[in-house]
N, C-alpha and C. Protein backbone atom coordinates (compact mmCIF):
# COMPACT_ATOMS: atom_id res chain seq x y z
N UNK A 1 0.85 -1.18 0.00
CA UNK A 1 0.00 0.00 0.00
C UNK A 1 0.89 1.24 0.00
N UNK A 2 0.71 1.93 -0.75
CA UNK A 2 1.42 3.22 -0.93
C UNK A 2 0.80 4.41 -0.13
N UNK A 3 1.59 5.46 0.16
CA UNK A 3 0.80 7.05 0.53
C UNK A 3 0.96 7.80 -0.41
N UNK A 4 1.38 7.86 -1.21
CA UNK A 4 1.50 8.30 -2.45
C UNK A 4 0.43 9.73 -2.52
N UNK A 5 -0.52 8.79 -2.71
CA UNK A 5 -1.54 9.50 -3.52
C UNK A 5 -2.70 10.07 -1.83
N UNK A 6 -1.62 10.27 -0.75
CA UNK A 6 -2.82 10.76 0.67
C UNK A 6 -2.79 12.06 0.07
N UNK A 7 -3.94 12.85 0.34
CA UNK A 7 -4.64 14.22 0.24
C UNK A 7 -4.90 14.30 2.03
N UNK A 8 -4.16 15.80 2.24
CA UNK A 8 -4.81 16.53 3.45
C UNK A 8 -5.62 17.68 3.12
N UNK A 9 -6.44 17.67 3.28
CA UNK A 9 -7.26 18.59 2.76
C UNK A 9 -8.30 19.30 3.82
N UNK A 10 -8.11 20.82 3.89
CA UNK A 10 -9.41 21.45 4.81
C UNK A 10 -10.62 21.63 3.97
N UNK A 11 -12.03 21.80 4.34
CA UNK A 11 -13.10 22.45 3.53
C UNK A 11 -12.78 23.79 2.92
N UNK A 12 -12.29 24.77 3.58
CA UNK A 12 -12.22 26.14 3.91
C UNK A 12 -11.18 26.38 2.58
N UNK A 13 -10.73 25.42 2.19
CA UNK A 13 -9.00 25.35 0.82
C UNK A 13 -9.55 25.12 -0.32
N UNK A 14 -10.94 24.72 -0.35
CA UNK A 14 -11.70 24.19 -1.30
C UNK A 14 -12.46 25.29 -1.97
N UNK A 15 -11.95 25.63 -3.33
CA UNK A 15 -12.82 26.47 -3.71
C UNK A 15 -14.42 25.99 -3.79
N UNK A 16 -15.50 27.79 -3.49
CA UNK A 16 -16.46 27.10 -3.43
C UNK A 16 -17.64 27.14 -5.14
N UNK A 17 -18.39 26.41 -5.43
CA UNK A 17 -18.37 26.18 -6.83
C UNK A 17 -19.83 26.88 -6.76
N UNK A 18 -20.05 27.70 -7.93
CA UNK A 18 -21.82 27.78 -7.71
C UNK A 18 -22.31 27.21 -9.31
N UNK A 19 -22.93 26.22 -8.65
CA UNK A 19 -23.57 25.38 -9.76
C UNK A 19 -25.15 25.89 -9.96
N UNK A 20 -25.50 26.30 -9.91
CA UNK A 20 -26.87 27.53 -9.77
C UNK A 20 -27.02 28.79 -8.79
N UNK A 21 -28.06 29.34 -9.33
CA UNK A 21 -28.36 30.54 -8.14
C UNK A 21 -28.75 29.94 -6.72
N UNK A 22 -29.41 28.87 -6.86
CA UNK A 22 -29.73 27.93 -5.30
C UNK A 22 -28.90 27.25 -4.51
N UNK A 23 -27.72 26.84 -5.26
CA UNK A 23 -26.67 25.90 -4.75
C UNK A 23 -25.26 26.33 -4.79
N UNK A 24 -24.54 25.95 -4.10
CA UNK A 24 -23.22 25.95 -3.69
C UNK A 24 -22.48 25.12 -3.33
N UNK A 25 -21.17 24.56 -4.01
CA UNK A 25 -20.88 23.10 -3.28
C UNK A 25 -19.60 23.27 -3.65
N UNK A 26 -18.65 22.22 -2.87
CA UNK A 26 -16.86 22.20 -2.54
C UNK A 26 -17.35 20.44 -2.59
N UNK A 27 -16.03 19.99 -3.23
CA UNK A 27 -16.05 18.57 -3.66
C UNK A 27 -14.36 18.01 -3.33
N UNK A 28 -14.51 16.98 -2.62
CA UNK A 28 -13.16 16.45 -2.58
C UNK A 28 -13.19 14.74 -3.31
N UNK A 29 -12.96 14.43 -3.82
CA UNK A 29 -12.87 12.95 -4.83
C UNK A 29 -11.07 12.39 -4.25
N UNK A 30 -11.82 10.88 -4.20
CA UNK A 30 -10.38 9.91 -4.22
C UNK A 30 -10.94 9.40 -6.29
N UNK A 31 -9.67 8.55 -5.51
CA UNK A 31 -9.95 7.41 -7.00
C UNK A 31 -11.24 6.49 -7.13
N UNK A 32 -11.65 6.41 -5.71
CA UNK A 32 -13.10 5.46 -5.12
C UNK A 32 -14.14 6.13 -5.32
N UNK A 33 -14.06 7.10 -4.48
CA UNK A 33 -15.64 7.48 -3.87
C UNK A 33 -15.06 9.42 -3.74
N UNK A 34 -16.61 10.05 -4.05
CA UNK A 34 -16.10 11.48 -3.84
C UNK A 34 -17.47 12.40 -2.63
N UNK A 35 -16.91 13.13 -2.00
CA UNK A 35 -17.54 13.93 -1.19
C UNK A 35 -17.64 15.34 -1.07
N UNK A 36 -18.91 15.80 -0.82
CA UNK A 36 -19.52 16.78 -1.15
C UNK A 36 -20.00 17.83 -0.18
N UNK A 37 -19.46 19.16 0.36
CA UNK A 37 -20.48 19.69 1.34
C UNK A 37 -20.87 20.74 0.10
N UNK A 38 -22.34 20.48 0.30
CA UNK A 38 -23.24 21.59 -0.10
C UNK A 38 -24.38 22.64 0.77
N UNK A 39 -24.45 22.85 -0.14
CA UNK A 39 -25.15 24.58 0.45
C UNK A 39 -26.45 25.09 -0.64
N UNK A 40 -27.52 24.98 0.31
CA UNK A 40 -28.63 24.67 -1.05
C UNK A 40 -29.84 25.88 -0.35
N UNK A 41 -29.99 26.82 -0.95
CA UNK A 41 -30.68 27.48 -0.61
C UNK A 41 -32.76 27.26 -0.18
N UNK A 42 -33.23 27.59 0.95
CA UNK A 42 -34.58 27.37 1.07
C UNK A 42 -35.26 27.03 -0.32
N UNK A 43 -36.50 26.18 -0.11
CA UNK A 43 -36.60 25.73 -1.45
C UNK A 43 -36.28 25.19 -2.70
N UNK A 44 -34.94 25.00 -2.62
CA UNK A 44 -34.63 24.52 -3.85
C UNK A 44 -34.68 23.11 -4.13
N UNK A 45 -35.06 22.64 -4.79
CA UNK A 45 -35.60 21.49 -4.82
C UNK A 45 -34.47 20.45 -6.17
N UNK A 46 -33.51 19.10 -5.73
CA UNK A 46 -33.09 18.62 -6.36
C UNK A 46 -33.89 17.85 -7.32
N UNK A 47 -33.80 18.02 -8.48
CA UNK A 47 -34.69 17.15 -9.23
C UNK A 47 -35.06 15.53 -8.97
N UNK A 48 -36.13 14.50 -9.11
CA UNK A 48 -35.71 13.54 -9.72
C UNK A 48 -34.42 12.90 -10.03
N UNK A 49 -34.05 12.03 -10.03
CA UNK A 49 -33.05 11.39 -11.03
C UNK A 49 -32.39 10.39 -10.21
N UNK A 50 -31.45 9.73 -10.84
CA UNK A 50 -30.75 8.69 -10.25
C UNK A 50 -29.57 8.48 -10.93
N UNK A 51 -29.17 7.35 -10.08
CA UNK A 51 -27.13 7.06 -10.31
C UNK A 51 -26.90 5.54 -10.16
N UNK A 52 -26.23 5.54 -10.83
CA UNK A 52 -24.91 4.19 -10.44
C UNK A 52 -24.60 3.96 -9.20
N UNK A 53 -24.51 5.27 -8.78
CA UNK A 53 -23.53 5.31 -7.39
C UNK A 53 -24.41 5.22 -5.99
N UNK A 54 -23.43 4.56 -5.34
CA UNK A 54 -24.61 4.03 -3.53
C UNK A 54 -24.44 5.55 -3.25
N UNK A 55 -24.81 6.37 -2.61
CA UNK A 55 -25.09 7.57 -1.61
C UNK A 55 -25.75 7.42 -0.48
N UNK A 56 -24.94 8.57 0.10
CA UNK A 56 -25.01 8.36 1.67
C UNK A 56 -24.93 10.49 2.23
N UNK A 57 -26.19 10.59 2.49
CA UNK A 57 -26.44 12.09 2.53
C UNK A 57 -26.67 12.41 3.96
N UNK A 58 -25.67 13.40 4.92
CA UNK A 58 -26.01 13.81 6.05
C UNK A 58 -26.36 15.35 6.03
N UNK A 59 -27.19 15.73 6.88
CA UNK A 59 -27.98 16.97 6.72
C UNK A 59 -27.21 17.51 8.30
N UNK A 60 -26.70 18.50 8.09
CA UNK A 60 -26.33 19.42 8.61
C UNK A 60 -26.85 20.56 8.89
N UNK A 61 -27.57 21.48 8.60
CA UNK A 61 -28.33 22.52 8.90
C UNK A 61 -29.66 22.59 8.40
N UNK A 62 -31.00 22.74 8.39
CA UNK A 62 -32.05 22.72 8.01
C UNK A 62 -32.78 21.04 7.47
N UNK A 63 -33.57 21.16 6.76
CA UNK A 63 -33.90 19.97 6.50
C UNK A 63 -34.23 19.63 5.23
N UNK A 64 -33.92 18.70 4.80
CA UNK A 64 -34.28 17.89 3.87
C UNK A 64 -35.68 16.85 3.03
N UNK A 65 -36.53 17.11 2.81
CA UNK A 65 -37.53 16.62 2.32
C UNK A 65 -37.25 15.17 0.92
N UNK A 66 -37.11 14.54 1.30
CA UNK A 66 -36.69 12.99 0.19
C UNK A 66 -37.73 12.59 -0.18
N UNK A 67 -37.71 12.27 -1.16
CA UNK A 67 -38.83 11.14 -1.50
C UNK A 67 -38.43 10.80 -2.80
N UNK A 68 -38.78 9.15 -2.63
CA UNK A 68 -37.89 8.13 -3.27
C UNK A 68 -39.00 6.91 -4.38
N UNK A 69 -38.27 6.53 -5.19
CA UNK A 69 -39.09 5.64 -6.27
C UNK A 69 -39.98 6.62 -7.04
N UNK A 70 -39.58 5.85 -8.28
CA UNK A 70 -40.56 6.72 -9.83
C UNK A 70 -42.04 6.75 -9.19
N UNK A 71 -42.65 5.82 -8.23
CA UNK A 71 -44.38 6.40 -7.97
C UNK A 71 -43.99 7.36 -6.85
N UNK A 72 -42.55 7.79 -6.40
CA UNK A 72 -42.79 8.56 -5.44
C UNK A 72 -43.44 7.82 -4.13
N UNK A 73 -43.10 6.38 -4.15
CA UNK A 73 -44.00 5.91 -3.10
C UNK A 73 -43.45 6.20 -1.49
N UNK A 74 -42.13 6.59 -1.42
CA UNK A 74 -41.56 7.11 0.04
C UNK A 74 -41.32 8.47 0.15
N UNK A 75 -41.61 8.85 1.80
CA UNK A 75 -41.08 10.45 1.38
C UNK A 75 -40.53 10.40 3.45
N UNK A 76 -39.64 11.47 3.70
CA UNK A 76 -38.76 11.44 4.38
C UNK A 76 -38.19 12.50 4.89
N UNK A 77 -38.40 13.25 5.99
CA UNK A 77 -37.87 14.54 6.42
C UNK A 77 -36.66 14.02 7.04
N UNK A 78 -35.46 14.93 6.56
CA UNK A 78 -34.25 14.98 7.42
C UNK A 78 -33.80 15.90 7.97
N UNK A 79 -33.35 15.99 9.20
CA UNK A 79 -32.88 17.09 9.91
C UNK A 79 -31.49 17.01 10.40
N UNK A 80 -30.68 17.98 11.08
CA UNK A 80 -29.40 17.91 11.47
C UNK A 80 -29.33 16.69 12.40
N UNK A 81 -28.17 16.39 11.86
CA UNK A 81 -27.76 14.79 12.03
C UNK A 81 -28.38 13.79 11.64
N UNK A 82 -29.05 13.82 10.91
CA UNK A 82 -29.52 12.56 10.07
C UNK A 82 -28.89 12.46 9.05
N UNK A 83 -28.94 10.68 8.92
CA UNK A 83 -28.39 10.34 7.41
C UNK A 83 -29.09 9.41 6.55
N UNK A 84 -29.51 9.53 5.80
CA UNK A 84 -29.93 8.80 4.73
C UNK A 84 -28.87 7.76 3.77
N UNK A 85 -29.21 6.26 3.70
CA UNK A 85 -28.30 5.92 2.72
C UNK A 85 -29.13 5.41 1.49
N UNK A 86 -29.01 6.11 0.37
CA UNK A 86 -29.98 5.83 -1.15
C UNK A 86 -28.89 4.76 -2.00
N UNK A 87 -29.60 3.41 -2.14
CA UNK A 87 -28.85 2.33 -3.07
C UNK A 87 -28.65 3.05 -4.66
N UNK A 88 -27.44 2.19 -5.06
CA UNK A 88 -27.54 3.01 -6.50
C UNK A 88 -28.97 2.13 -7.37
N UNK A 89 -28.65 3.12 -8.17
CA UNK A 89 -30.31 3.01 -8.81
C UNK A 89 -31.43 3.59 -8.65
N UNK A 90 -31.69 3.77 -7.72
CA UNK A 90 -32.79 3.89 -6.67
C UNK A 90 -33.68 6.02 -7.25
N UNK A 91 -34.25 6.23 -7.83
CA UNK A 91 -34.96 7.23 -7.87
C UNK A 91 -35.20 8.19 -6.83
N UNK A 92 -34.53 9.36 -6.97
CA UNK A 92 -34.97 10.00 -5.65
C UNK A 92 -34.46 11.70 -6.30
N UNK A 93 -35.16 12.56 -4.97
CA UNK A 93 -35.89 14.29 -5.10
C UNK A 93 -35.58 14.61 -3.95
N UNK A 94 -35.04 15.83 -3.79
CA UNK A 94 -35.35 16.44 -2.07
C UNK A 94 -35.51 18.21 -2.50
N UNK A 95 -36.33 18.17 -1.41
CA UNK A 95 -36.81 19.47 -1.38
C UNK A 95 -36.04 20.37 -0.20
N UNK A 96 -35.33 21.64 -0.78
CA UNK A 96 -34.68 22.06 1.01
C UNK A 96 -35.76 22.81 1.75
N UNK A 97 -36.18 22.51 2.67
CA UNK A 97 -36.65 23.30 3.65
C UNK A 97 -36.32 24.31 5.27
N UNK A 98 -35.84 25.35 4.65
CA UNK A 98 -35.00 26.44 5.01
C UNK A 98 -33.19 26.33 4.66
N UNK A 99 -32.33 27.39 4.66
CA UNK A 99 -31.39 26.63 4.44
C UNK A 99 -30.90 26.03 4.75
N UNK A 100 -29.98 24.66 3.55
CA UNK A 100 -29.66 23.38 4.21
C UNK A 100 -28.01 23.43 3.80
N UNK A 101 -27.49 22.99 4.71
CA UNK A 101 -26.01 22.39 4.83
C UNK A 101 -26.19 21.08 4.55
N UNK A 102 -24.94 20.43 3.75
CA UNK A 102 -24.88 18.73 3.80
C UNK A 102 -23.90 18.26 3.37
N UNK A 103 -23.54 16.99 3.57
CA UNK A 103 -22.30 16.81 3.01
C UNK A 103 -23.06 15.44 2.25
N UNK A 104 -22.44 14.88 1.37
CA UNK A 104 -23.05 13.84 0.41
C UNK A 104 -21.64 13.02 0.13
N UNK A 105 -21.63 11.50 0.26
CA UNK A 105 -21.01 10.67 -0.19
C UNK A 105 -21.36 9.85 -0.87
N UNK A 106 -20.07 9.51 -2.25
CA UNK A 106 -20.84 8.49 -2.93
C UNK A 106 -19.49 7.57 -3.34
N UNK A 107 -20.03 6.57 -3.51
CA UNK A 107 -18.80 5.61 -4.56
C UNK A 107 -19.78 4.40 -5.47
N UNK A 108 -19.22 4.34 -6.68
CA UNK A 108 -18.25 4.62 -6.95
C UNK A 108 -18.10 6.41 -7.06
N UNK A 109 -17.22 7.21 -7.39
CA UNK A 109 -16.90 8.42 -7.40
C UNK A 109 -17.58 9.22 -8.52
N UNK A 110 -18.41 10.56 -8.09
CA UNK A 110 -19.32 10.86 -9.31
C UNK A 110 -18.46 11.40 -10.34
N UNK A 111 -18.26 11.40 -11.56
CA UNK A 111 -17.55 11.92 -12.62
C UNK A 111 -18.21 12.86 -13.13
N UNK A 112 -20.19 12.76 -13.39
CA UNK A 112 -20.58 13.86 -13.77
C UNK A 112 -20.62 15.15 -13.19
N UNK A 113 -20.07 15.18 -11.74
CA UNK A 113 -20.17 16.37 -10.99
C UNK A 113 -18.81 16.82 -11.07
N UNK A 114 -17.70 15.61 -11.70
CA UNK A 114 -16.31 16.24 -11.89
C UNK A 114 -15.97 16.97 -12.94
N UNK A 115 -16.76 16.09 -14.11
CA UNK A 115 -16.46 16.87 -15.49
C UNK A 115 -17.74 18.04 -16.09
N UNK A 116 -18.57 18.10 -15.14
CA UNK A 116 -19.55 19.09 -15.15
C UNK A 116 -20.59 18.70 -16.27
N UNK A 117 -20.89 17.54 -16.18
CA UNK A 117 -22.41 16.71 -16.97
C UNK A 117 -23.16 16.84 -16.10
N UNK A 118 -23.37 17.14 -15.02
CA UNK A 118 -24.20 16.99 -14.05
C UNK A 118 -25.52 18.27 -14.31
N UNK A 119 -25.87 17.97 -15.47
CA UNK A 119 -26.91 18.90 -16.09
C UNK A 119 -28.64 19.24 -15.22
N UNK A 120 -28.85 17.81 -14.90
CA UNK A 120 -30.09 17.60 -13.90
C UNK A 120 -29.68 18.93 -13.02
N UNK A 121 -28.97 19.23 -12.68
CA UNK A 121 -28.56 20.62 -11.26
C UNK A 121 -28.47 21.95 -11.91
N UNK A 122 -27.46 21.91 -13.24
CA UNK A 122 -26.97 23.28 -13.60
C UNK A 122 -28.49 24.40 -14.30
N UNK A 123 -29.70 23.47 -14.41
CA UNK A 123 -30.85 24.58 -15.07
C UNK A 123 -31.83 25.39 -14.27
């Protein structure tokens, strides 16, 4: 096993990215899996959609509104310190309700949020 490739990294070193007028987010990626604190203004609501990738979403400031599967058949308030873990595949929406802090993990590692395909967010 090598260290080669260790990253020390603060949040605060991380430039911060604005991927819409609602959102704000700093991203740190291994070769595996990449992580996310975001910053999502009241209301803004993540679309629909889904991934490859397992995710694992903790809510840090305000709350989170989920709801999961194409009939929409689950739905799910999260608040500070909760975590949600969404299988890949799996269909899912959240609505912010007031502003929300969060950090989001996923692996395998998202590429569309690296190489900026991540179109579902940018409209």
């Amino acid at each position: 096993m090598s260290i080669d490739n260790l990253q020390l990294i603060n949040w605060d070193d991380i430039p911060l990215e604005t991927v819409n007028s609602s959102m704000r987010r700093r991203i740190v990626t291994g070769e595996l899996m990449t992580v996310a604190r975001i910053y999502f203004e009241d209301g803004f609501v993540v679309p629909m959609h889904s991934h490859h990738n397992e995710q694992v979403t903790q809510v840090l400031k305000g709350t989170m509104r989920f709801v999961f599967g194409d009939d929409r058949a689950k739905s799910v308030d999260i608040g500070p310190g909760g975590v949600v873990v969404i299988p890949a595949h799996v269909p899912h929406e959240a609505t912010c309700m007031g502003d929300v802090e969060e950090m989001d993990m996923w692996a395998p590692r998202r590429d569309d949020w690296l190489d900026g395909s991540d179109d579902y967010l940018r409209s």
